[in-house]
PDB file of N, CA and C in Angstrom:
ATOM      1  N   UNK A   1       0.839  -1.177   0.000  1.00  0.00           N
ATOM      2  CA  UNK A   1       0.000   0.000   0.000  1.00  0.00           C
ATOM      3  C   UNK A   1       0.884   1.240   0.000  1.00  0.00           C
ATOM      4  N   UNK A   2       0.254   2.229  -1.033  1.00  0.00           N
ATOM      5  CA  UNK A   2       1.561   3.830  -0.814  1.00  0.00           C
ATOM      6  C   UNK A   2       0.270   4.003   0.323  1.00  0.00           C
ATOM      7  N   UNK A   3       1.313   5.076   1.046  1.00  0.00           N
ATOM      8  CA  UNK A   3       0.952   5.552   2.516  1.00  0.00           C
ATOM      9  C   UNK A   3       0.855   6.944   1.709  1.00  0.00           C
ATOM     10  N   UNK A   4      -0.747   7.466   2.103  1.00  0.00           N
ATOM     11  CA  UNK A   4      -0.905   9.077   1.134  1.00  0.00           C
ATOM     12  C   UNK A   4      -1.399   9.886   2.232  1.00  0.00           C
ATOM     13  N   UNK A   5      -1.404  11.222   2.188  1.00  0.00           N
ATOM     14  CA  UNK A   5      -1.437  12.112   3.153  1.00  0.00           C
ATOM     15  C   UNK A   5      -2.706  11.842   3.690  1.00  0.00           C
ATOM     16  N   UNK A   6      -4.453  11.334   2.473  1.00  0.00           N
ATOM     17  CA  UNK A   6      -5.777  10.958   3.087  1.00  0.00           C
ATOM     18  C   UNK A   6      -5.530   9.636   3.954  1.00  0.00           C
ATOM     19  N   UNK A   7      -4.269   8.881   3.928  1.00  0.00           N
ATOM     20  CA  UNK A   7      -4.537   7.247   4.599  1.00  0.00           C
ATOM     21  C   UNK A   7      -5.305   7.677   6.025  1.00  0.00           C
ATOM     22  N   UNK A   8      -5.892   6.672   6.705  1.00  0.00           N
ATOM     23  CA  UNK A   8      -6.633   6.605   8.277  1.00  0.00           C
ATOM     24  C   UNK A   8      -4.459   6.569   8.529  1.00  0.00           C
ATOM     25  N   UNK A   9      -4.989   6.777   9.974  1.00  0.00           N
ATOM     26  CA  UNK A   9      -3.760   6.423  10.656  1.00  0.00           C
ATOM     27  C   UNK A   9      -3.863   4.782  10.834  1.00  0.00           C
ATOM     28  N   UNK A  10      -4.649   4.390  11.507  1.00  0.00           N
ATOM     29  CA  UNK A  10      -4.842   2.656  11.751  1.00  0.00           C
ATOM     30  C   UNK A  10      -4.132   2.249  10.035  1.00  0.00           C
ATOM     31  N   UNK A  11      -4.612   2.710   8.752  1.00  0.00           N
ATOM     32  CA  UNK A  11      -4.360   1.885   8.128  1.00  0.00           C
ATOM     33  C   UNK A  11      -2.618   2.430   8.059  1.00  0.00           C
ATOM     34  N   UNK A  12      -1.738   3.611   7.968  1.00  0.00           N
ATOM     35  CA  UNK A  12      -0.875   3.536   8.077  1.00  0.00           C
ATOM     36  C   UNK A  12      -0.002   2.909   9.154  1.00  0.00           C
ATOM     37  N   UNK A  13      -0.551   2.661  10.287  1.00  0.00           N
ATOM     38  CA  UNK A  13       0.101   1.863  11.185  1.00  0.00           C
ATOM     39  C   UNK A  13       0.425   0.659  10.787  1.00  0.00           C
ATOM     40  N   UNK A  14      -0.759  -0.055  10.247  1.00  0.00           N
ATOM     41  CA  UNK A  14      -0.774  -1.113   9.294  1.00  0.00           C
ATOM     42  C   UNK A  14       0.543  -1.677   8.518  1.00  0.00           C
ATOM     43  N   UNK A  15       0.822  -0.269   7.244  1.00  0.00           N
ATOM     44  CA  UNK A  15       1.491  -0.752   6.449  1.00  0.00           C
ATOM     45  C   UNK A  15       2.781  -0.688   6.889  1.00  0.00           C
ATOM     46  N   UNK A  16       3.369   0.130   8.322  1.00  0.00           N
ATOM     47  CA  UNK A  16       4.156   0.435   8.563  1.00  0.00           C
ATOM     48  C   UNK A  16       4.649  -0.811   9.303  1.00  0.00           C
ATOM     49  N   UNK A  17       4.098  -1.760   9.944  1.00  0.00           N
ATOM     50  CA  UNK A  17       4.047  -2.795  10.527  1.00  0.00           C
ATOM     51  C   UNK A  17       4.624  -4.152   9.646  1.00  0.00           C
ATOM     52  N   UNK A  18       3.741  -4.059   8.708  1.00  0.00           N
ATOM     53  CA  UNK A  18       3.718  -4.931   7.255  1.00  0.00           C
ATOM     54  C   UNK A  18       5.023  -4.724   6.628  1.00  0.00           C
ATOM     55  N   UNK A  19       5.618  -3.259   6.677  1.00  0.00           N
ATOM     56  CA  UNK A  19       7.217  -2.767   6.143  1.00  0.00           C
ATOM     57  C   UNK A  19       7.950  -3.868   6.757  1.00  0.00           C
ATOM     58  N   UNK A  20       8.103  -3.497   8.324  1.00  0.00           N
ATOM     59  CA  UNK A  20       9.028  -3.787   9.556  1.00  0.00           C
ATOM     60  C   UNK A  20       9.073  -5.346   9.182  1.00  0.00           C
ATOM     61  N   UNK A  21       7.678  -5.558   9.114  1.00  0.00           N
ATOM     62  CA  UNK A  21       7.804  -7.434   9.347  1.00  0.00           C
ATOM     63  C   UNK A  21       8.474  -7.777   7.783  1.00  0.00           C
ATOM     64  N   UNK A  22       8.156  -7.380   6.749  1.00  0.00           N
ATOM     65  CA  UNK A  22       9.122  -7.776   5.380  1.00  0.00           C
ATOM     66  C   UNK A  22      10.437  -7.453   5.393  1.00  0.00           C
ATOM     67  N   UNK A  23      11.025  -5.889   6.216  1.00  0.00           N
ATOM     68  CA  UNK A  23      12.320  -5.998   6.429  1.00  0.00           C
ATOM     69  C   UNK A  23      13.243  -7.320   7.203  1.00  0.00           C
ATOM     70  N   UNK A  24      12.179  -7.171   8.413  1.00  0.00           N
ATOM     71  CA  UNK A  24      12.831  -8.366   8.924  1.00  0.00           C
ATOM     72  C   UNK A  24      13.078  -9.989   8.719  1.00  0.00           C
ATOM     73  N   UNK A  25      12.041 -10.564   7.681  1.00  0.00           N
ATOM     74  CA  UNK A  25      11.932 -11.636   7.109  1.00  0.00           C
ATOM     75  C   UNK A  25      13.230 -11.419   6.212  1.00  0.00           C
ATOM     76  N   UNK A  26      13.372 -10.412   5.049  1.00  0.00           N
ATOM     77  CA  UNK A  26      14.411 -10.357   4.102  1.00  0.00           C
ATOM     78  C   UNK A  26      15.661 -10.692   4.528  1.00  0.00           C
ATOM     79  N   UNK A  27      16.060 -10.342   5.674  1.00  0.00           N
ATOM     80  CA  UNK A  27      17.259 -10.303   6.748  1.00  0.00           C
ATOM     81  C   UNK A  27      16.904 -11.478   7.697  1.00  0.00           C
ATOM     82  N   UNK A  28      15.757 -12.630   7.281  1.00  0.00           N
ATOM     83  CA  UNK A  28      16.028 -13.828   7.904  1.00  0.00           C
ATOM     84  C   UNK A  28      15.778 -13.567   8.979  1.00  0.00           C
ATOM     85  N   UNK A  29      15.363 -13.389  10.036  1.00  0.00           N
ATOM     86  CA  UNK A  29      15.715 -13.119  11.367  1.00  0.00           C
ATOM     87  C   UNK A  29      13.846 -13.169  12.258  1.00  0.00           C
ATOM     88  N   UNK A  30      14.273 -14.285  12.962  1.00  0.00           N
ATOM     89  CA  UNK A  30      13.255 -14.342  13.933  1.00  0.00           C
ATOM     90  C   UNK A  30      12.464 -12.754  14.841  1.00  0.00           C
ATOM     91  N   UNK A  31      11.567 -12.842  15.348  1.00  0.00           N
ATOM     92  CA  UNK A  31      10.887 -11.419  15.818  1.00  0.00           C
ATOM     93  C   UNK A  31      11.894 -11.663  16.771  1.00  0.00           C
ATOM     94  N   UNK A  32      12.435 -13.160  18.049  1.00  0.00           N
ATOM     95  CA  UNK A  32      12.852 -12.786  18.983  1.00  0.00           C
ATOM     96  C   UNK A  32      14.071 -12.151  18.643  1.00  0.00           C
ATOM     97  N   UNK A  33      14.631 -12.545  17.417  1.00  0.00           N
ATOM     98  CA  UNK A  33      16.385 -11.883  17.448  1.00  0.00           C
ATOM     99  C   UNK A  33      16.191 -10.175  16.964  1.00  0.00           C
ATOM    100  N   UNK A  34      15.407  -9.973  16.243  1.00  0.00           N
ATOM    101  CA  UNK A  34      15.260  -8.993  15.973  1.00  0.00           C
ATOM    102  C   UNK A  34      15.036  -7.745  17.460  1.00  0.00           C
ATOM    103  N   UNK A  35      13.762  -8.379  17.820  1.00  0.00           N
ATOM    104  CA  UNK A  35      13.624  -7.340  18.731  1.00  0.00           C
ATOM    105  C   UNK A  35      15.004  -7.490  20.160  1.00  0.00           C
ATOM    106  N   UNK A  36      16.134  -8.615  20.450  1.00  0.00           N
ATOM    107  CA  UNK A  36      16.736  -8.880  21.033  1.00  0.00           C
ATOM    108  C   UNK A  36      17.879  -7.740  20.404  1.00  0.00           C
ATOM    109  N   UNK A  37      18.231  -7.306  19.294  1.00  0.00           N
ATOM    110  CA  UNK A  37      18.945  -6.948  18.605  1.00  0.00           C
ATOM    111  C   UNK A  37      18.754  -5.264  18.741  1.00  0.00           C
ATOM    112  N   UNK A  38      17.080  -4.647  18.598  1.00  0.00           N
ATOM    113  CA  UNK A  38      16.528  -3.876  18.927  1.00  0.00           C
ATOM    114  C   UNK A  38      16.973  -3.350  20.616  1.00  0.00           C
ATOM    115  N   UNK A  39      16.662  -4.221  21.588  1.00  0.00           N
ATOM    116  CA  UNK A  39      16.814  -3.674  22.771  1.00  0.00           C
ATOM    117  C   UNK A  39      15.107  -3.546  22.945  1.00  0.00           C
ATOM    118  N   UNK A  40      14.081  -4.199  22.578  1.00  0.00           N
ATOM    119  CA  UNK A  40      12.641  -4.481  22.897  1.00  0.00           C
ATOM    120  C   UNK A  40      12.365  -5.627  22.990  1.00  0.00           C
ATOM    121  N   UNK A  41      11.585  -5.714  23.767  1.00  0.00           N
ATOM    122  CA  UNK A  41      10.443  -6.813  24.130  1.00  0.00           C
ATOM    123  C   UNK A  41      10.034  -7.451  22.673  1.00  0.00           C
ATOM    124  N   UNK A  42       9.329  -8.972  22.680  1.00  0.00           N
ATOM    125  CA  UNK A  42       9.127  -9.762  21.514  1.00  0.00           C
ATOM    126  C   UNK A  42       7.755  -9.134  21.442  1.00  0.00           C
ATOM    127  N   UNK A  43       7.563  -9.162  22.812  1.00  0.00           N
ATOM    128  CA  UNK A  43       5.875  -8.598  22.197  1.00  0.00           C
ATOM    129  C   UNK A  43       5.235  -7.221  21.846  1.00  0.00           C
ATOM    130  N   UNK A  44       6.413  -6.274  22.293  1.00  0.00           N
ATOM    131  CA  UNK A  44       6.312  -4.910  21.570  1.00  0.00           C
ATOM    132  C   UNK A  44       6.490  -4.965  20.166  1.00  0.00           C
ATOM    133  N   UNK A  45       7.302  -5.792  19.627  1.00  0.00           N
ATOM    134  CA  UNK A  45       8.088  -5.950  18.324  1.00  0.00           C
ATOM    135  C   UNK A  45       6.636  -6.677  17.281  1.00  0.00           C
ATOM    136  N   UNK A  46       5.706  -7.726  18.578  1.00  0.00           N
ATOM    137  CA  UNK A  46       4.729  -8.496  17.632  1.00  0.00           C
ATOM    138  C   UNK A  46       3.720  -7.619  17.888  1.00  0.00           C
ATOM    139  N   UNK A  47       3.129  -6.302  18.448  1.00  0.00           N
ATOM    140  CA  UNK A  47       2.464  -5.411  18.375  1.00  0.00           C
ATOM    141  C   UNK A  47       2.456  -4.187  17.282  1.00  0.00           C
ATOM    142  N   UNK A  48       4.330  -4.261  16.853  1.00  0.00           N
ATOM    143  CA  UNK A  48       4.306  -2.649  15.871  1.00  0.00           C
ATOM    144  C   UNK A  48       4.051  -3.457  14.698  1.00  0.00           C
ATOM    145  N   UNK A  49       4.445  -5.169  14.455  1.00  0.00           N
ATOM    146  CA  UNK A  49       4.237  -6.048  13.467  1.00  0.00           C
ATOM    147  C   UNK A  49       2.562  -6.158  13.427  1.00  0.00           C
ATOM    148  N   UNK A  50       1.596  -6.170  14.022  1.00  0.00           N
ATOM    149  CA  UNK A  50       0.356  -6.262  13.627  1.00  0.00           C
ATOM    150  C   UNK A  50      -0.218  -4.749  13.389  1.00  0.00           C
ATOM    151  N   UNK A  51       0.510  -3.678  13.432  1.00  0.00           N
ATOM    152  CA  UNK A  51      -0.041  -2.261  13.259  1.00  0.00           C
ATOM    153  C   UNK A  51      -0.593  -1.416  14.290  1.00  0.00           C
ATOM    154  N   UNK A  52      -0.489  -2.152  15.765  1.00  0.00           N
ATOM    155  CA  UNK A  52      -0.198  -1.391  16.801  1.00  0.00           C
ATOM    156  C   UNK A  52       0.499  -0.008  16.848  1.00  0.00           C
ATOM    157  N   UNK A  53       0.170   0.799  17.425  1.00  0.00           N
ATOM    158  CA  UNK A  53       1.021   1.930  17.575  1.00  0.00           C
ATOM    159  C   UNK A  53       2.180   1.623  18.902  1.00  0.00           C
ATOM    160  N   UNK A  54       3.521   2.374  18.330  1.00  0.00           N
ATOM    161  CA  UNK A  54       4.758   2.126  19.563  1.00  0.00           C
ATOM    162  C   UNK A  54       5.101   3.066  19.518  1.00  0.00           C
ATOM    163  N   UNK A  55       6.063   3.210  20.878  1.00  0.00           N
ATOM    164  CA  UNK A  55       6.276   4.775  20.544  1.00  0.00           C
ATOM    165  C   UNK A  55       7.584   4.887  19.659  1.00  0.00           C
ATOM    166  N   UNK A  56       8.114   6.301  19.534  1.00  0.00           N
ATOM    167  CA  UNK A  56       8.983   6.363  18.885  1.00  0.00           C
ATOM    168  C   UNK A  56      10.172   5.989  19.121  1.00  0.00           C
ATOM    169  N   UNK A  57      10.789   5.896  20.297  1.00  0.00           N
ATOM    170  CA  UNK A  57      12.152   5.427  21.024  1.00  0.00           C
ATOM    171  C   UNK A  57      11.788   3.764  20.366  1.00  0.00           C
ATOM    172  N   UNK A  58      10.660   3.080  20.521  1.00  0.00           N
ATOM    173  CA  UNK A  58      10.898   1.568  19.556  1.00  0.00           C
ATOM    174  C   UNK A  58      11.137   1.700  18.121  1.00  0.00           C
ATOM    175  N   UNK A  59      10.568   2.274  17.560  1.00  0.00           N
ATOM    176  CA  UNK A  59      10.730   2.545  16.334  1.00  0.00           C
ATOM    177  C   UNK A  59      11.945   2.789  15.652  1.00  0.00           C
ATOM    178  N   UNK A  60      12.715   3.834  16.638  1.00  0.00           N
ATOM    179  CA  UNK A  60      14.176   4.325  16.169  1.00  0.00           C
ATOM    180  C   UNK A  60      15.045   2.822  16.490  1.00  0.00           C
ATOM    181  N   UNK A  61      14.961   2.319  17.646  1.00  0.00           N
ATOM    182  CA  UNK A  61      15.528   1.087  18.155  1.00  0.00           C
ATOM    183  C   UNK A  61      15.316  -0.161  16.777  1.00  0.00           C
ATOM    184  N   UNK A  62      14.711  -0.046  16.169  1.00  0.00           N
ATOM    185  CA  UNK A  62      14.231  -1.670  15.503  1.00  0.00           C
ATOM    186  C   UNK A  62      14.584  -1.281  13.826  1.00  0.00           C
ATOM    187  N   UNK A  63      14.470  -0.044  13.549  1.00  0.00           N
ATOM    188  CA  UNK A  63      15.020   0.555  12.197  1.00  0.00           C
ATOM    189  C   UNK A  63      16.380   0.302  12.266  1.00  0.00           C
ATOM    190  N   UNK A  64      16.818   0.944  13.614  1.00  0.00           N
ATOM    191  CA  UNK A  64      18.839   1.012  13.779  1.00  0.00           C
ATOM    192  C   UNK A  64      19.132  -0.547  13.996  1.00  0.00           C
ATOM    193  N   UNK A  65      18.085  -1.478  14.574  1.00  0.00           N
ATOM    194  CA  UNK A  65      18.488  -2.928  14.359  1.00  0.00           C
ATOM    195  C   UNK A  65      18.649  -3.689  12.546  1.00  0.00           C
ATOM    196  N   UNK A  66      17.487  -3.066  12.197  1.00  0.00           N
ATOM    197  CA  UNK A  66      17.793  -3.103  11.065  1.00  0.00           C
ATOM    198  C   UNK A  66      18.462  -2.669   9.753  1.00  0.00           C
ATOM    199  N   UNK A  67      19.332  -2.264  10.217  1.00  0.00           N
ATOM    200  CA  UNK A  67      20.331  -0.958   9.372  1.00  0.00           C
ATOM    201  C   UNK A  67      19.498   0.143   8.730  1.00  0.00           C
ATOM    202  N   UNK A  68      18.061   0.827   8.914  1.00  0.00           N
ATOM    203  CA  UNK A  68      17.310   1.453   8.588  1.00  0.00           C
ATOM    204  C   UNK A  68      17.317   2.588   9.015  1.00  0.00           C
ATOM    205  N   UNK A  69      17.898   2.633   9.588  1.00  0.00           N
ATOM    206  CA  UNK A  69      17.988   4.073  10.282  1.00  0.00           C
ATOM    207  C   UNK A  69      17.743   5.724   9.607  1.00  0.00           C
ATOM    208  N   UNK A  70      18.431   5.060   8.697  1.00  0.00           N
ATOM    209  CA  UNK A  70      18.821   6.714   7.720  1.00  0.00           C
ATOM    210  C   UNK A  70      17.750   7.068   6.519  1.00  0.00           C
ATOM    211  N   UNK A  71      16.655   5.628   7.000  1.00  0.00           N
ATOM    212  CA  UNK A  71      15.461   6.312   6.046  1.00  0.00           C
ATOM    213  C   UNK A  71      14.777   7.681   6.788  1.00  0.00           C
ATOM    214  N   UNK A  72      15.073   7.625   8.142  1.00  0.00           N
ATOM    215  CA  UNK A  72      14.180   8.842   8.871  1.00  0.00           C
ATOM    216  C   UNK A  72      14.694  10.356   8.278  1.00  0.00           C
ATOM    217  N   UNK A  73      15.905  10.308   7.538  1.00  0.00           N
ATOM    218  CA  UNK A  73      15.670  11.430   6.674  1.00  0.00           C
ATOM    219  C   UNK A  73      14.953  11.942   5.606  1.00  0.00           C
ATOM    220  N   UNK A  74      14.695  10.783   4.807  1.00  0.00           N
ATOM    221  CA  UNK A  74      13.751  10.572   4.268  1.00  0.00           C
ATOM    222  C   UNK A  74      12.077  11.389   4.783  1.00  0.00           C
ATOM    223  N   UNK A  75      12.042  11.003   6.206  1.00  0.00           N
ATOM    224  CA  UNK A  75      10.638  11.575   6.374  1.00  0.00           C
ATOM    225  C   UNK A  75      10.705  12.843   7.147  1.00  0.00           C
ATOM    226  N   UNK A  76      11.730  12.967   7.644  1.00  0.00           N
ATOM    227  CA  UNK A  76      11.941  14.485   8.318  1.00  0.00           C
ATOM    228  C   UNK A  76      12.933  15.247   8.130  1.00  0.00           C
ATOM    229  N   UNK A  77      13.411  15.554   6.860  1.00  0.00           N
ATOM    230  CA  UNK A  77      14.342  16.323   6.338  1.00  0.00           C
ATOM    231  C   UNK A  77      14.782  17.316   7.243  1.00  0.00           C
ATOM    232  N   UNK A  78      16.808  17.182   6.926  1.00  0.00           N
ATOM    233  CA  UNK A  78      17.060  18.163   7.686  1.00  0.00           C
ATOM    234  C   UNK A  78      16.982  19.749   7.112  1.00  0.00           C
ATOM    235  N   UNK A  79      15.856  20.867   7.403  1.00  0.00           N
ATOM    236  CA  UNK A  79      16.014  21.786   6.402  1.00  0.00           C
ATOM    237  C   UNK A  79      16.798  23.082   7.139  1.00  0.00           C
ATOM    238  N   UNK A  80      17.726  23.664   6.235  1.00  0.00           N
ATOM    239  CA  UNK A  80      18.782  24.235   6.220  1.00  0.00           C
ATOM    240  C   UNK A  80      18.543  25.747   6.779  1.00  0.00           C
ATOM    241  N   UNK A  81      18.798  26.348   7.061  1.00  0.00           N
ATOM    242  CA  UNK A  81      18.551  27.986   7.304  1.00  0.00           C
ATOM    243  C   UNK A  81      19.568  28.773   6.730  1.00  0.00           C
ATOM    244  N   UNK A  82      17.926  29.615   6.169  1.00  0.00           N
ATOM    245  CA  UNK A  82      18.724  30.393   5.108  1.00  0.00           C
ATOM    246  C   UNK A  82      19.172  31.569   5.728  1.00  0.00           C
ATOM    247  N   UNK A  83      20.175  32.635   5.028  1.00  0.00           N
ATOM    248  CA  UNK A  83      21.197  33.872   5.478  1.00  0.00           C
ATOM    249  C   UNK A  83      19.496  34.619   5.927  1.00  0.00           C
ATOM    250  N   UNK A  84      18.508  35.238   5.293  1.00  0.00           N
ATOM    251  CA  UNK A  84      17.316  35.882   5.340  1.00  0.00           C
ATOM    252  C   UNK A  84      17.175  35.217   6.625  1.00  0.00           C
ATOM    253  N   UNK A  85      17.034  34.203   7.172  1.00  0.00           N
ATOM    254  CA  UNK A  85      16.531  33.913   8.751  1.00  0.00           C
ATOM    255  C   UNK A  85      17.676  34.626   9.901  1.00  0.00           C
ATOM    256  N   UNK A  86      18.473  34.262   9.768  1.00  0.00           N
ATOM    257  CA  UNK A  86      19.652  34.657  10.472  1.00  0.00           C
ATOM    258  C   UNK A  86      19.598  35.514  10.222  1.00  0.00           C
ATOM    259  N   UNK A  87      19.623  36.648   9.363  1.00  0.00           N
ATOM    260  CA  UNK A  87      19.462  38.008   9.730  1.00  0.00           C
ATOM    261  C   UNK A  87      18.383  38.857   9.789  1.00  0.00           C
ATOM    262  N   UNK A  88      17.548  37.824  10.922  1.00  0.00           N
ATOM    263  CA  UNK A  88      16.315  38.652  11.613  1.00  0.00           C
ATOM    264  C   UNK A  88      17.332  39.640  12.931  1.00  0.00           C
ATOM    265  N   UNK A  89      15.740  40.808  13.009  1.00  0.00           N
ATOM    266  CA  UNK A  89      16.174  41.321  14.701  1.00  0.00           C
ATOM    267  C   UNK A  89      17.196  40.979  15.731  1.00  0.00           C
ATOM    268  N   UNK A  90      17.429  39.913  15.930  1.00  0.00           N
ATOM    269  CA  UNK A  90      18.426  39.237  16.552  1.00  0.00           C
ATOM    270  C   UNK A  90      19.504  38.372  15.998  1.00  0.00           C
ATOM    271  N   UNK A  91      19.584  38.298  14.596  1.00  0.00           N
ATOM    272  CA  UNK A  91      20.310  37.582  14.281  1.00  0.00           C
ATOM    273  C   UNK A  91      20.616  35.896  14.606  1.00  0.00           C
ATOM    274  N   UNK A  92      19.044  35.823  14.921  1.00  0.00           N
ATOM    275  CA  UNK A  92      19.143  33.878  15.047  1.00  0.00           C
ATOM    276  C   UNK A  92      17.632  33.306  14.626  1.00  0.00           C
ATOM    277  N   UNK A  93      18.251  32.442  14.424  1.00  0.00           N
ATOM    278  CA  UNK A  93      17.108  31.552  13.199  1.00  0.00           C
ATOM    279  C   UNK A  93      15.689  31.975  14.423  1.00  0.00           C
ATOM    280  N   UNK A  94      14.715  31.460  13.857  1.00  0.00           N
ATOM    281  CA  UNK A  94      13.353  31.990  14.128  1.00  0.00           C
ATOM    282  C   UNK A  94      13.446  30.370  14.858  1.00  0.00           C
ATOM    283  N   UNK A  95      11.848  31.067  15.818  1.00  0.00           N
ATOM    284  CA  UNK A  95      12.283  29.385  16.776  1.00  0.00           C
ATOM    285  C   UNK A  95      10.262  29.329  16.813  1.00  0.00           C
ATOM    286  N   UNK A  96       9.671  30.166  16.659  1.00  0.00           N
ATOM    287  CA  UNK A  96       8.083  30.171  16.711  1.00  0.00           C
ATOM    288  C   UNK A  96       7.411  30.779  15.458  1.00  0.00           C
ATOM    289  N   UNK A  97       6.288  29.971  15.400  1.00  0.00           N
ATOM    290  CA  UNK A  97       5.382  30.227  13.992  1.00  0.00           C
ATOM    291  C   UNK A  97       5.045  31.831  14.450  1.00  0.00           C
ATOM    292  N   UNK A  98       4.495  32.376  13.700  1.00  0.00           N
ATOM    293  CA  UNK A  98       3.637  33.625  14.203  1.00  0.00           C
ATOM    294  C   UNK A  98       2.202  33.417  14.128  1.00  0.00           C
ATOM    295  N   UNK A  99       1.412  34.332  15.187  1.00  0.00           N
ATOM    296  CA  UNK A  99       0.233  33.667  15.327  1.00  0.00           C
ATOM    297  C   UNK A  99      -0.288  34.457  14.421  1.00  0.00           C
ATOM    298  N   UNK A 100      -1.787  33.810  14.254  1.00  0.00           N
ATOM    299  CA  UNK A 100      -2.819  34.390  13.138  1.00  0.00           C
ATOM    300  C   UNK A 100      -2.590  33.568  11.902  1.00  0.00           C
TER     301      UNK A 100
END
């Protein structure tokens, strides 16, 4: 399934689950070694595998077990600051939206 900005969350939990468990099959590897490898519980590991929600400290843990790690740039780009920010009023990047 592509994961699109309308998906439910349940169903993206889903596919995100469905990812984890095909990564980890590809790489052979039992849920217990995996999540042993992770630094989680088997049954946290067989919860984010059925589309459970986990939190994020598992998530980062079971990607970096899986050499996956560096897709999270992928979803949260590091974005750069430009000279125009830095030379606000104070001379440092902006840290709050403005309201309205």
């Amino acid at each position: 399934m592509k994961i699109r900005q309308t998906s439910r969350t349940g169903a993206i939990l889903e596919e995100l689950g469905h990812r984890v468990e095909r990564l980890r099959l590809r790489k052979n590897q039992t849920i217990a070694s995996l999540a042993d490898d992770a630094g989680v519980g088997t049954a946290t590991l067989q919860r984010m595998e059925a589309g459970e929600a986990v939190n994020l400290r598992t998530l980062i843990r079971v990607l970096r077990a899986l050499n996956r790690l560096s897709d999270l740039d992928h979803i949260v780009p590091d974005i750069e600051v430009s000279p125009f920010e830095i030379s606000g009023p104070r001379g440092t990047p902006r840290q709050r939206a403005s309201k309205g």
